[in-house]
PDB file of N, CA and C in Angstrom:
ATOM      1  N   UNK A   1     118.720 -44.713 151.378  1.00  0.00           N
ATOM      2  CA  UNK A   1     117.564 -44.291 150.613  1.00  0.00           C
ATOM      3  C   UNK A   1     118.051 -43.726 149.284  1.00  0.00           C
ATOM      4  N   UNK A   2     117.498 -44.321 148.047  1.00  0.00           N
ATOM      5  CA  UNK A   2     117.611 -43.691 146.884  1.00  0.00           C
ATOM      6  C   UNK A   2     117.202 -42.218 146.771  1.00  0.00           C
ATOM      7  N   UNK A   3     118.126 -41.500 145.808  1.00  0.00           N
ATOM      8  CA  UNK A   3     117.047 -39.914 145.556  1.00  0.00           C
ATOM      9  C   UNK A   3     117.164 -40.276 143.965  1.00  0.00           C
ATOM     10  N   UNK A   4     116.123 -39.594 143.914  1.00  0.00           N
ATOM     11  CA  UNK A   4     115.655 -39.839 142.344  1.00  0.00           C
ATOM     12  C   UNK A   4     115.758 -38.108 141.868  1.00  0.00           C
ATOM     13  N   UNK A   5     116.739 -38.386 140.764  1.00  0.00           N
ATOM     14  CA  UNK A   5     116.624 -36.473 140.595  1.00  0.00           C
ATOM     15  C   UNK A   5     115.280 -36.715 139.409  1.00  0.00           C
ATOM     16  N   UNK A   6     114.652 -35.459 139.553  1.00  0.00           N
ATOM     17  CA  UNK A   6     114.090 -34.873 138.505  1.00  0.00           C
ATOM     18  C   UNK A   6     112.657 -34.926 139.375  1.00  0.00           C
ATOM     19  N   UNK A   7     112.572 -35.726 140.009  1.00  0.00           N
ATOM     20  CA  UNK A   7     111.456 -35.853 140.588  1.00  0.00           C
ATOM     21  C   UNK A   7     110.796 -34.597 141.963  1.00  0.00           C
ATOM     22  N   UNK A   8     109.717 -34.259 142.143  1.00  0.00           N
ATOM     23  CA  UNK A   8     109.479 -33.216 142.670  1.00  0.00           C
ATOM     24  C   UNK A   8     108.793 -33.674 144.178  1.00  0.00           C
ATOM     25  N   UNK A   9     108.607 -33.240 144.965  1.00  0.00           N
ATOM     26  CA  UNK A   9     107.806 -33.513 146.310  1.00  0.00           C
ATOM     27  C   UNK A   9     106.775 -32.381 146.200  1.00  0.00           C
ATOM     28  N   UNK A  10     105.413 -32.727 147.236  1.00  0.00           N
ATOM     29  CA  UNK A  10     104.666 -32.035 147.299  1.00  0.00           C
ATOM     30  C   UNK A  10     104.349 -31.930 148.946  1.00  0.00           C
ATOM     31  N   UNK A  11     103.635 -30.793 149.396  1.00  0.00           N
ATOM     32  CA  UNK A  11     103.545 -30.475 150.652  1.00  0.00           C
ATOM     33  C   UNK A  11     102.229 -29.845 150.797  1.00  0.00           C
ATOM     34  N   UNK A  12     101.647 -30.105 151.427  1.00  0.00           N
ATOM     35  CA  UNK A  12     100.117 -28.755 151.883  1.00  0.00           C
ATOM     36  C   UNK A  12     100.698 -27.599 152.208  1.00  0.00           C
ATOM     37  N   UNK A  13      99.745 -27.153 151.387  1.00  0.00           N
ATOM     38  CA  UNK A  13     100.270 -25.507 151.510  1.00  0.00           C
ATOM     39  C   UNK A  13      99.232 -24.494 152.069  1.00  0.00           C
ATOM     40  N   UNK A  14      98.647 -24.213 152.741  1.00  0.00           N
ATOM     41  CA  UNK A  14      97.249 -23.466 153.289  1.00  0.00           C
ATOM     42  C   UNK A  14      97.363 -22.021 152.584  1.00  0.00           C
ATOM     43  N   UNK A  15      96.209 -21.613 152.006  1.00  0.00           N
ATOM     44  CA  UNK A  15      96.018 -20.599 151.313  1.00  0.00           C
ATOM     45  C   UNK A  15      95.287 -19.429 151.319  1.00  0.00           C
ATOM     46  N   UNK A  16      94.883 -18.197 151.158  1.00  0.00           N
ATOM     47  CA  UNK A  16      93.684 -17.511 151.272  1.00  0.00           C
ATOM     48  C   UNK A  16      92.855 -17.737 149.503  1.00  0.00           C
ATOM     49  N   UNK A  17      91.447 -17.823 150.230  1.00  0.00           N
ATOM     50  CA  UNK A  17      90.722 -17.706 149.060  1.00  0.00           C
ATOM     51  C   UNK A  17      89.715 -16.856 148.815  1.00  0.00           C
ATOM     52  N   UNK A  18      89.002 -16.695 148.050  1.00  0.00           N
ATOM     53  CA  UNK A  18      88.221 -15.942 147.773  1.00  0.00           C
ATOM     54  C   UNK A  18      87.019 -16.284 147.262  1.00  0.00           C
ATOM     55  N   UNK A  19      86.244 -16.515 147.541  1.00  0.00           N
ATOM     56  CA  UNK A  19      84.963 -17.285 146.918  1.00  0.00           C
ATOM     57  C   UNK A  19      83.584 -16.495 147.034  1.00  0.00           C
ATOM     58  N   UNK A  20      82.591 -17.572 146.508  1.00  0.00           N
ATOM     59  CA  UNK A  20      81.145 -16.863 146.703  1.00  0.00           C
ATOM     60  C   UNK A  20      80.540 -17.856 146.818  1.00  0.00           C
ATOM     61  N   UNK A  21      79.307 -17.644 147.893  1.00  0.00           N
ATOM     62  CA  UNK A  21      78.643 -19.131 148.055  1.00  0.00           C
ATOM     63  C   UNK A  21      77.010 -18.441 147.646  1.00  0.00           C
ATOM     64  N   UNK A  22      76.390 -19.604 146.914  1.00  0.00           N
ATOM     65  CA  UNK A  22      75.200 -18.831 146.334  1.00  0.00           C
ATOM     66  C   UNK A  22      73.797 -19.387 147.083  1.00  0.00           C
ATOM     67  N   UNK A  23      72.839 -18.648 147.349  1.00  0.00           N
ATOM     68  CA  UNK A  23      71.613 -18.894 147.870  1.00  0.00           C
ATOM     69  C   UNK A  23      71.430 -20.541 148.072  1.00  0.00           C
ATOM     70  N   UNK A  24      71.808 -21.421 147.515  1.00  0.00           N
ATOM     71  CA  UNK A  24      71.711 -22.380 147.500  1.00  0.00           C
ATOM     72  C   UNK A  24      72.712 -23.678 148.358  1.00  0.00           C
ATOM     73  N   UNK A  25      74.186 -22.393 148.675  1.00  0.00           N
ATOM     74  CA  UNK A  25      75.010 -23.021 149.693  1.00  0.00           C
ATOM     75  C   UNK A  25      75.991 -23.753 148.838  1.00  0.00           C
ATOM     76  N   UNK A  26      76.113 -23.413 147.616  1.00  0.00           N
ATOM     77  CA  UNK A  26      77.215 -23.921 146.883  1.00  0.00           C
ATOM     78  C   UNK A  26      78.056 -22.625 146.255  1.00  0.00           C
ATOM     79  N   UNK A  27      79.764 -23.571 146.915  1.00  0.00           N
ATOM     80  CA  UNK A  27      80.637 -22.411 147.103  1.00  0.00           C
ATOM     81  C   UNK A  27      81.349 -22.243 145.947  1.00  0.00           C
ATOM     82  N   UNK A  28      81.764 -21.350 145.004  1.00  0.00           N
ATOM     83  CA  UNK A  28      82.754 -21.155 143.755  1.00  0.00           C
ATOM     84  C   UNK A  28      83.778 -20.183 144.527  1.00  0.00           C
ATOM     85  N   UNK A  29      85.058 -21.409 144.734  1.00  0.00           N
ATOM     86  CA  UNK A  29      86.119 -19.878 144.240  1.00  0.00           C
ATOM     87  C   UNK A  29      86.549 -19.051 143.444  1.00  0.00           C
ATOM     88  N   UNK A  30      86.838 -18.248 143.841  1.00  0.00           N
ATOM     89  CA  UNK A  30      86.958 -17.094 142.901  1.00  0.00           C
ATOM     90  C   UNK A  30      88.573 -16.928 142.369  1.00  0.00           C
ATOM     91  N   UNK A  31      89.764 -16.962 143.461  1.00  0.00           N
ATOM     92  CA  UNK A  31      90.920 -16.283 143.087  1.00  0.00           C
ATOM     93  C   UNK A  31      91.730 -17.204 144.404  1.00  0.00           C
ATOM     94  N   UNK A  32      92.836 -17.330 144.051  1.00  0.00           N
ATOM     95  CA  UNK A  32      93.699 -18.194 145.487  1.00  0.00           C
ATOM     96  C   UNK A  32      94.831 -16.368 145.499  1.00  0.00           C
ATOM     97  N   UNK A  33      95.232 -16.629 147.073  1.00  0.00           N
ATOM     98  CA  UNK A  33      96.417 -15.676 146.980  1.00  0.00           C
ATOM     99  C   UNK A  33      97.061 -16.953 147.825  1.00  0.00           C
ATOM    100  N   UNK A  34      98.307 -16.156 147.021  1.00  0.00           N
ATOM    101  CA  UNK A  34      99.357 -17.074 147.583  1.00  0.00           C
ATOM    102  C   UNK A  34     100.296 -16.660 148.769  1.00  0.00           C
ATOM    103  N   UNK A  35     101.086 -17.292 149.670  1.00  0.00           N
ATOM    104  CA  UNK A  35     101.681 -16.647 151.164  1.00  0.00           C
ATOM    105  C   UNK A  35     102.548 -15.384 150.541  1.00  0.00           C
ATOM    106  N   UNK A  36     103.149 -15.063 149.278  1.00  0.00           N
ATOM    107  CA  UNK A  36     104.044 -13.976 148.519  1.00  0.00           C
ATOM    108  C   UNK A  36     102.675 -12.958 148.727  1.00  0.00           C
ATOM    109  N   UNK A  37     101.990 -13.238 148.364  1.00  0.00           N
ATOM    110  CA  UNK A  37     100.245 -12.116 148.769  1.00  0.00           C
ATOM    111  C   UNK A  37     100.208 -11.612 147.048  1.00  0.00           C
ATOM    112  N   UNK A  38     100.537 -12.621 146.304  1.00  0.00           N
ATOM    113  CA  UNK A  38     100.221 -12.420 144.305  1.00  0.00           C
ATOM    114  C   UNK A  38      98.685 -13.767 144.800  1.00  0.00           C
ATOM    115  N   UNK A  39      97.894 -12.686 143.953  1.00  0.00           N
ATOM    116  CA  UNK A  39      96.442 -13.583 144.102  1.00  0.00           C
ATOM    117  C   UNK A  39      96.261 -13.683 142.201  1.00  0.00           C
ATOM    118  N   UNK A  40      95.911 -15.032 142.031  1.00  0.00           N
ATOM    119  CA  UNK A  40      95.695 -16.042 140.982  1.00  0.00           C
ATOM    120  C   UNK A  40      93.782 -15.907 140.795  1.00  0.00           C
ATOM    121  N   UNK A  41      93.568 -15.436 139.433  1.00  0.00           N
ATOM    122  CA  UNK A  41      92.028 -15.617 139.612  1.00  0.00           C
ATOM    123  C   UNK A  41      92.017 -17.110 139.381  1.00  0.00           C
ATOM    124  N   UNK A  42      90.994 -17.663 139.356  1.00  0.00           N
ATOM    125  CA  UNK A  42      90.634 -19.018 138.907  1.00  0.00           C
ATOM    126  C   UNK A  42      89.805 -18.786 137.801  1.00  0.00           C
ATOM    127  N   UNK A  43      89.816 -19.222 136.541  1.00  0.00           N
ATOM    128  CA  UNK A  43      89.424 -18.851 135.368  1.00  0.00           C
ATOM    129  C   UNK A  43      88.223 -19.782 134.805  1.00  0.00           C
ATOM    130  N   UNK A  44      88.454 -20.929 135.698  1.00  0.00           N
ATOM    131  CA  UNK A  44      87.233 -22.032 135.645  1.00  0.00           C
ATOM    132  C   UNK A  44      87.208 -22.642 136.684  1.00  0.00           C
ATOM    133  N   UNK A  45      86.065 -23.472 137.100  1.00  0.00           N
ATOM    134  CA  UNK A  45      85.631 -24.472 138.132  1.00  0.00           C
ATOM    135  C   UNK A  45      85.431 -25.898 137.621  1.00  0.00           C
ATOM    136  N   UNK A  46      86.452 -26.858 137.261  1.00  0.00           N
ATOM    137  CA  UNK A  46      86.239 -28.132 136.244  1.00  0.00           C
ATOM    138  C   UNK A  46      85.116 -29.078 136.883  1.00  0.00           C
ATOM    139  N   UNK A  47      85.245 -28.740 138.444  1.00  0.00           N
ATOM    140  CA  UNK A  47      84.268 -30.551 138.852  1.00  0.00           C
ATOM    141  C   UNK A  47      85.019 -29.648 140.305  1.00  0.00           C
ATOM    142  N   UNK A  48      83.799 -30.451 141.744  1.00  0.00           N
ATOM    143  CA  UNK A  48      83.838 -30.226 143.365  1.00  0.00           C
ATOM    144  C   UNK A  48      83.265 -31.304 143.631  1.00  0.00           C
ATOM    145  N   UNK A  49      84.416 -32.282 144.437  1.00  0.00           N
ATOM    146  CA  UNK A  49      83.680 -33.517 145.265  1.00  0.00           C
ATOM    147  C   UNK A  49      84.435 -33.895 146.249  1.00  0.00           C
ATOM    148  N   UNK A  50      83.848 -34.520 146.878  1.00  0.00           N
ATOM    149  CA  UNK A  50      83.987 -34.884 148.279  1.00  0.00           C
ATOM    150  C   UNK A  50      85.534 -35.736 147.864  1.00  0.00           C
ATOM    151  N   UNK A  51      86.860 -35.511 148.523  1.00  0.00           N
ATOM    152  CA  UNK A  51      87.978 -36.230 148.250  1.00  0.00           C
ATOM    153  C   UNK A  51      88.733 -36.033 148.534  1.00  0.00           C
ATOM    154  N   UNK A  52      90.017 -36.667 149.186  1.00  0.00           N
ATOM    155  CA  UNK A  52      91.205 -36.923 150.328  1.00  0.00           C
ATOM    156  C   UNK A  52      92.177 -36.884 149.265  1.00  0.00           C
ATOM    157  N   UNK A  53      93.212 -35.714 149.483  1.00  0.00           N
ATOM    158  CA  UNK A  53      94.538 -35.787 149.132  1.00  0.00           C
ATOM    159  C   UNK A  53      95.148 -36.590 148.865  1.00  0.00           C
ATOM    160  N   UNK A  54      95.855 -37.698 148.535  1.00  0.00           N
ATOM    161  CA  UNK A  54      96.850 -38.602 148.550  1.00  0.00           C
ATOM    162  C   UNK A  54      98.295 -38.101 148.569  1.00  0.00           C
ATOM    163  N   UNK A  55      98.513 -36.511 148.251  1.00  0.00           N
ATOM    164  CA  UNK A  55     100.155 -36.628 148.663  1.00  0.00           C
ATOM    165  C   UNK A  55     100.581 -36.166 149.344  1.00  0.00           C
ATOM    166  N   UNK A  56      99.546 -35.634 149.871  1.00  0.00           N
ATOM    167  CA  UNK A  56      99.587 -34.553 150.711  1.00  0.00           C
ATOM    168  C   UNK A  56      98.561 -34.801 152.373  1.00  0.00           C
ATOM    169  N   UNK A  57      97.872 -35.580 151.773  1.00  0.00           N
ATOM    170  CA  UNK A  57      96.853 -35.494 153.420  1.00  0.00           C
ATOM    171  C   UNK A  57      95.842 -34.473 153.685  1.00  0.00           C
ATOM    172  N   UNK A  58      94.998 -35.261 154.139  1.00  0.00           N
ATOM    173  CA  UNK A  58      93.699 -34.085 153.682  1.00  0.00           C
ATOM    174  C   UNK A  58      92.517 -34.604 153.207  1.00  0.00           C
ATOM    175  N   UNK A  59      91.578 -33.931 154.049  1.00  0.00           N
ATOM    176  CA  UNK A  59      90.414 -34.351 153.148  1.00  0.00           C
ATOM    177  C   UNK A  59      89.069 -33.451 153.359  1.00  0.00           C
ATOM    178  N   UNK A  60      88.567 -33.103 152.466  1.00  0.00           N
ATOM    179  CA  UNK A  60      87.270 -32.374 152.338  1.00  0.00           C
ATOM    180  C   UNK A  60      87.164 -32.001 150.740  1.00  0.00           C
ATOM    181  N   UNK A  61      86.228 -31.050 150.564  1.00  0.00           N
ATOM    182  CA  UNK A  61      85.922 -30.697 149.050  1.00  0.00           C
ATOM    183  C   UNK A  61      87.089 -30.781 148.151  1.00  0.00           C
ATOM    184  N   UNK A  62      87.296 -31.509 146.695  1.00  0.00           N
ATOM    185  CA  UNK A  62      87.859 -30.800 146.205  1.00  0.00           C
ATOM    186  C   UNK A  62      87.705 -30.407 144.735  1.00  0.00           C
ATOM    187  N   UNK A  63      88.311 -29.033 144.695  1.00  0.00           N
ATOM    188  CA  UNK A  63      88.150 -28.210 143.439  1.00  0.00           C
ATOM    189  C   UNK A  63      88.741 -28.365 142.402  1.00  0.00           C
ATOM    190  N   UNK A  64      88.286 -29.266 141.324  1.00  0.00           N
ATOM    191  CA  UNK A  64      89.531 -28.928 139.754  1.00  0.00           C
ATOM    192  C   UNK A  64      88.949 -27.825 139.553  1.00  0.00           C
ATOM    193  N   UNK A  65      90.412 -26.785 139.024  1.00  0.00           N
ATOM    194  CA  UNK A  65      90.286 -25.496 139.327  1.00  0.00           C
ATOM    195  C   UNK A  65      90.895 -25.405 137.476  1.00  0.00           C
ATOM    196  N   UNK A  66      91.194 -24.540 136.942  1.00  0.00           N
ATOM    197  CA  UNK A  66      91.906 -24.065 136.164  1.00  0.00           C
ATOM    198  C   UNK A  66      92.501 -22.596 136.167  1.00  0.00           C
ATOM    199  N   UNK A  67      93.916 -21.911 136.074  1.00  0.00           N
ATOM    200  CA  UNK A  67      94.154 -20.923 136.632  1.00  0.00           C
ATOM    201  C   UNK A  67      94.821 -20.599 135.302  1.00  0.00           C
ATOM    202  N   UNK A  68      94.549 -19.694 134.510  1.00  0.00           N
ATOM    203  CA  UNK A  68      95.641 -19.549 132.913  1.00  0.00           C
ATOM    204  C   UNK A  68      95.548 -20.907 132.445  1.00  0.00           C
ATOM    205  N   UNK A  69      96.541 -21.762 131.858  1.00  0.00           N
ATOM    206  CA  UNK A  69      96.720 -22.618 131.162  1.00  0.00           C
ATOM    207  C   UNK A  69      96.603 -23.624 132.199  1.00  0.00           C
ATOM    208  N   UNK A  70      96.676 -23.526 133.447  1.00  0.00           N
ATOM    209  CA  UNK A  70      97.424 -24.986 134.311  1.00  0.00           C
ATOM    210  C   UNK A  70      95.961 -25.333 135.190  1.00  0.00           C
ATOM    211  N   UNK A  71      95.815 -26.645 135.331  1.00  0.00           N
ATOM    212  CA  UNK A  71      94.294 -27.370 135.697  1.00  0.00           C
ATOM    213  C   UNK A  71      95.277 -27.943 137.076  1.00  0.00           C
ATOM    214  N   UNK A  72      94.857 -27.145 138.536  1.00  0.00           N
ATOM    215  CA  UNK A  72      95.380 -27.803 139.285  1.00  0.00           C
ATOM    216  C   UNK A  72      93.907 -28.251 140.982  1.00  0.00           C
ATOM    217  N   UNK A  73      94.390 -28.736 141.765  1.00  0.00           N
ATOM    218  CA  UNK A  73      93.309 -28.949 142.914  1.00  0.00           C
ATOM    219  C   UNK A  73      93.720 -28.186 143.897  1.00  0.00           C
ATOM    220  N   UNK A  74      92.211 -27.859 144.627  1.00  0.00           N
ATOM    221  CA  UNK A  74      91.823 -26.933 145.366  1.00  0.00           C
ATOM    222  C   UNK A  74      91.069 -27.406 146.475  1.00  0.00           C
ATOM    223  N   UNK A  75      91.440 -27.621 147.643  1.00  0.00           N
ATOM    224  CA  UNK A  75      90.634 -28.450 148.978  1.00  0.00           C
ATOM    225  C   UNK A  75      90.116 -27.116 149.686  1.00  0.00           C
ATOM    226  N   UNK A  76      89.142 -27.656 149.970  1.00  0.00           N
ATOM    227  CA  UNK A  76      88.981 -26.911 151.218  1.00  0.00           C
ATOM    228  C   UNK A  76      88.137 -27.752 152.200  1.00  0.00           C
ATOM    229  N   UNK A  77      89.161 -27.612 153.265  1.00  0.00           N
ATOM    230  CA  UNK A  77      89.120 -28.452 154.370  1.00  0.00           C
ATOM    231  C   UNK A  77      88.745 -27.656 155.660  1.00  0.00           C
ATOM    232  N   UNK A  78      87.532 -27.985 155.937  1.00  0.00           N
ATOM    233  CA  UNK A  78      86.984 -26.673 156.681  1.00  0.00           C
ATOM    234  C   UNK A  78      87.650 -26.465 157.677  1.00  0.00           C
ATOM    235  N   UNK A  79      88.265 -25.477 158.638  1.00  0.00           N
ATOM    236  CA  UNK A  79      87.506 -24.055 157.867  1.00  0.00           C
ATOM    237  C   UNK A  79      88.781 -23.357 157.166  1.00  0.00           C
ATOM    238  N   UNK A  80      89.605 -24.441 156.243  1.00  0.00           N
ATOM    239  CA  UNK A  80      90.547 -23.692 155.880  1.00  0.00           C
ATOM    240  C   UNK A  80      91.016 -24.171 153.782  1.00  0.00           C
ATOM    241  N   UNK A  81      91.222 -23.500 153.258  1.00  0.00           N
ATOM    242  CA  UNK A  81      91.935 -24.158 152.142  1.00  0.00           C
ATOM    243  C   UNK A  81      93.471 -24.255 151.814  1.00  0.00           C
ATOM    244  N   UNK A  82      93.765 -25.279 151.221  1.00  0.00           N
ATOM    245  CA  UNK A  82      94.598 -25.793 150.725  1.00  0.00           C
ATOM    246  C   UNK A  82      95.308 -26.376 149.142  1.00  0.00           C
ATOM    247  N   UNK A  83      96.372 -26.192 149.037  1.00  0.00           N
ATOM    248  CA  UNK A  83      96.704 -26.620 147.381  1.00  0.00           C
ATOM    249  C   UNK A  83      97.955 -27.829 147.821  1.00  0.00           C
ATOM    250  N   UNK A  84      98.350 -28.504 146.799  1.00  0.00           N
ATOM    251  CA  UNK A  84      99.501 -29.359 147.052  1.00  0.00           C
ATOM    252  C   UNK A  84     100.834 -28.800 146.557  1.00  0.00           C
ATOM    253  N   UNK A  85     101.742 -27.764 146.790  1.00  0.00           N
ATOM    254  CA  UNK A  85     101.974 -27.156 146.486  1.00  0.00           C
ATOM    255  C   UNK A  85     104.187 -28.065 146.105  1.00  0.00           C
ATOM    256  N   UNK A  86     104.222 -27.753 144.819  1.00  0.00           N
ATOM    257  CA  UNK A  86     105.074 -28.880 144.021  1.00  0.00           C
ATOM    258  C   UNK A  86     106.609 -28.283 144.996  1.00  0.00           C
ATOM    259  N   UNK A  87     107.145 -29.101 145.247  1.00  0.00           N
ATOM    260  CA  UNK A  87     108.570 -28.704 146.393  1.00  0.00           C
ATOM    261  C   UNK A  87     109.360 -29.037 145.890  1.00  0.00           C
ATOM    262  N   UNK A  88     110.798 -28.940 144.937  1.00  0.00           N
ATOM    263  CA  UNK A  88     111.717 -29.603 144.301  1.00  0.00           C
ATOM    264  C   UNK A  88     112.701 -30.185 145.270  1.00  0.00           C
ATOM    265  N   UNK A  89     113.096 -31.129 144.911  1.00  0.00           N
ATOM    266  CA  UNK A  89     113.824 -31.907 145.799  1.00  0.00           C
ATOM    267  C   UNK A  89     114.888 -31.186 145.905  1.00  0.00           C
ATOM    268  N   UNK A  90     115.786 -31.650 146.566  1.00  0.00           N
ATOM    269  CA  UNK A  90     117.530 -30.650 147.170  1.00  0.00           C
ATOM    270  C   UNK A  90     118.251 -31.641 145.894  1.00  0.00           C
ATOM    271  N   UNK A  91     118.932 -30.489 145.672  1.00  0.00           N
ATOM    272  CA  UNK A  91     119.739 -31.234 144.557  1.00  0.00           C
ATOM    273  C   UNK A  91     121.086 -32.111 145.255  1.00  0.00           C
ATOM    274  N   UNK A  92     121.570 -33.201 145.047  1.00  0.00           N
ATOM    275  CA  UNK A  92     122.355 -33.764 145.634  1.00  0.00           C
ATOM    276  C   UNK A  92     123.428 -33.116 145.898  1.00  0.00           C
ATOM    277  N   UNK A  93     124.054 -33.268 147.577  1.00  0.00           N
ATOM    278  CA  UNK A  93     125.143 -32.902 147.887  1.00  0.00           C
ATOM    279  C   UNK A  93     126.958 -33.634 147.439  1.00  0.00           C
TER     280      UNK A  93
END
């Protein structure tokens, strides 16, 4: 098997979130914490639709999120959420 340096892997990462769901049953998150327990507000909500992971596996809502500068996705796969969370490869032995 080839390794390709520079290139990154991704993994599901299950998360706590924080959200609010409004009279109407539509949910906005609010803030992700991460397993370190540093919680990220979410600074915008870009778009929520129905859609399956591809690198990760998975499927239920998902959130383009924006957090500071970086526009990343946000599942939540009931009854739990998830991010694809970037894994650097092992640097060759």
């Amino acid at each position: 098997m080839a390794v390709v340096q520079g290139i990154s892997g991704r993994v599901k990462r299950y998360v706590s979130v924080t959200a609010r769901m409004d009279e109407d049953g539509h949910v906005r998150p609010l803030s992700i914490q991460w397993y370190d327990g540093k919680t990220y507000p979410i600074d915008e909500v870009k778009s929520a639709r129905r859609a399956s992971s591809r690198k990760v596996g998975g499927d239920g809502i998902c959130y383009t999120v924006r957090i500071g500068s970086n526009v990343t996705y946000l599942y939540y796969e009931d009854p739990r959420w998830f991010v694809e969370e970037i894994v650097p490869d092992a640097p060759p032995a």
